[in-house]
Protein backbone atom coordinates (compact mmCIF):
# COMPACT_ATOMS: atom_id res chain seq x y z
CA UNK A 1 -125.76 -24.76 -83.33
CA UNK A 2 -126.65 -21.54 -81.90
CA UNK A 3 -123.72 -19.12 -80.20
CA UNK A 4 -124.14 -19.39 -76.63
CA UNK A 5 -122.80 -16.12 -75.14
CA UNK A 6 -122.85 -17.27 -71.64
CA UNK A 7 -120.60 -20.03 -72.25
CA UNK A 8 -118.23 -17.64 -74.35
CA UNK A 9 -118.12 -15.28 -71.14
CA UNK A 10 -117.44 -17.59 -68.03
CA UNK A 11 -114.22 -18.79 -68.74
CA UNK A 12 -113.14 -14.93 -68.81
CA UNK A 13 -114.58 -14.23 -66.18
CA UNK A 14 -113.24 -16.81 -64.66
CA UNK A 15 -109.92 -15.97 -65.30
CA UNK A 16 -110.46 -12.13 -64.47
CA UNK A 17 -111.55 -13.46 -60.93
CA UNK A 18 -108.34 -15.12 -59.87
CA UNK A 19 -106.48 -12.31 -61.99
CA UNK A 20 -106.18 -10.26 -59.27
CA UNK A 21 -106.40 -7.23 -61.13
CA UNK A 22 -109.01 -4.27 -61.29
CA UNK A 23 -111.24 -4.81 -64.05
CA UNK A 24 -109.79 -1.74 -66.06
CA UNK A 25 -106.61 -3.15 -65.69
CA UNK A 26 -108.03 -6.97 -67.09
CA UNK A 27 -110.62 -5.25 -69.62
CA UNK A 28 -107.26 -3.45 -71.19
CA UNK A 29 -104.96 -6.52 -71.16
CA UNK A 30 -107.55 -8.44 -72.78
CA UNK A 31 -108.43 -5.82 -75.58
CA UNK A 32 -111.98 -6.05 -73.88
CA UNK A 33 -114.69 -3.61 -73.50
CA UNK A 34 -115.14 -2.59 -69.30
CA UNK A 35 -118.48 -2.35 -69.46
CA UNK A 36 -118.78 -5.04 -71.13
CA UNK A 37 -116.98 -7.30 -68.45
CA UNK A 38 -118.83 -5.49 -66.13
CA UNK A 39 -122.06 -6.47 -67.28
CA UNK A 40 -120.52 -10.40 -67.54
CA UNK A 41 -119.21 -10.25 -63.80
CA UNK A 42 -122.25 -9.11 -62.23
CA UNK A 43 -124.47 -11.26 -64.44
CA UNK A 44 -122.76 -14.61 -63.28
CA UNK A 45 -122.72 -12.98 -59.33
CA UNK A 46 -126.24 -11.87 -59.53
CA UNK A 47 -126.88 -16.58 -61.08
CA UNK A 48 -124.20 -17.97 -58.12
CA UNK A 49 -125.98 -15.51 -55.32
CA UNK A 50 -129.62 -16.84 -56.75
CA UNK A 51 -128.29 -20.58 -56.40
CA UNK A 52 -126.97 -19.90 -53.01
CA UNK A 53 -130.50 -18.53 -51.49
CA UNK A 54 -131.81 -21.36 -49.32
CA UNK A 55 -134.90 -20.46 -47.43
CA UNK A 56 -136.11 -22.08 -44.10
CA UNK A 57 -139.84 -22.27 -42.94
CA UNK A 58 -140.34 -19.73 -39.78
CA UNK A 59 -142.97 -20.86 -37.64
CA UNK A 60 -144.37 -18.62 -35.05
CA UNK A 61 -145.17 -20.20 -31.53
CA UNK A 62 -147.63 -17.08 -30.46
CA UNK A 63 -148.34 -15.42 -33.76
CA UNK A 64 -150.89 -13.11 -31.54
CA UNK A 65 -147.87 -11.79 -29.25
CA UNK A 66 -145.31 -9.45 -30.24
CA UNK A 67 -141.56 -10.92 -29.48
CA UNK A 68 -138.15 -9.78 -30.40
CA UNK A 69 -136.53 -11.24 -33.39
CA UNK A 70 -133.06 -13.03 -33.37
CA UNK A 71 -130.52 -13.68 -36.43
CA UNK A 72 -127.52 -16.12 -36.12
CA UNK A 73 -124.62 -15.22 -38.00
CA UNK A 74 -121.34 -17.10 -38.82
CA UNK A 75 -118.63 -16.04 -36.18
CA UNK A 76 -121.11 -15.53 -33.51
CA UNK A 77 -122.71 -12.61 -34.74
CA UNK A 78 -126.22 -11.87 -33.50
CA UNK A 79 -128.33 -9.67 -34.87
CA UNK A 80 -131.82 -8.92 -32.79
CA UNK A 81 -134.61 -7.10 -33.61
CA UNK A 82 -136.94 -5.67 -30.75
CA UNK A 83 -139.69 -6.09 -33.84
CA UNK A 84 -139.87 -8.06 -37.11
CA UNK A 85 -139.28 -6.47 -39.97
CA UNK A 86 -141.30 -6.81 -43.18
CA UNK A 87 -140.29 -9.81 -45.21
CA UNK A 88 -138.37 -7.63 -48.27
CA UNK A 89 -136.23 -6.55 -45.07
CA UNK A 90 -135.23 -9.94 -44.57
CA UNK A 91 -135.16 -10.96 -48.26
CA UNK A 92 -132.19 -7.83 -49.08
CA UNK A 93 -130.41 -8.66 -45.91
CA UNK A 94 -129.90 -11.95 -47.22
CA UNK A 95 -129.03 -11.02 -50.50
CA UNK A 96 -126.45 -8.27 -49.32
CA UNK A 97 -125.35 -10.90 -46.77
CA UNK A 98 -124.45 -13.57 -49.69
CA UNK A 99 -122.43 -10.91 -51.60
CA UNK A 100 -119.83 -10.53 -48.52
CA UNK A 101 -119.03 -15.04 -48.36
């Protein structure tokens, strides 16, 4: 059976995430490499933020007029735009977005 590194890693990381400590501070209590945990934390944040992505079909009522763009937000943030941005706007907005729930 082969060695399955990911399943080897998520426990520990896991554990360093309800730790509360620094990662220095869990890398050295744990006789384990920083960079190494590193690497492990943001690998797992970079697979939960890709599950999380839901995407919803925009339809424009006058694609031939220009109109201001509007973003709901949880706690009654909104964000407006007096013109869309490109689509890669939107796309890292919602990815930096996800890293702050």
């Amino acid at each position: 059976m082969a060695y399955n590194r990911s399943e080897h890693w998520r426990p520990i990381i896991e554990q360093f995430e309800v730790s509360g400590l620094t990662q220095s501070d869990f890398a050295e209590q744990h006789d384990i490499n920083v960079a190494t945990l590193r690497y492990w934390i943001y690998k797992f944040r970079d697979q939960q933020v890709a599950q999380n992505v839901d995407f919803l079909e925009v339809k424009s009522m006058n694609p031939s007029e220009s109109s201001n763009v509007s973003m709901y937000l949880p706690n009654d943030i909104v964000v407006e735009f007096v013109q869309s941005p490109d689509a890669r706007f939107f796309a890292t907005l919602a990815h930096e977005l996800s890293k702050l729930s």
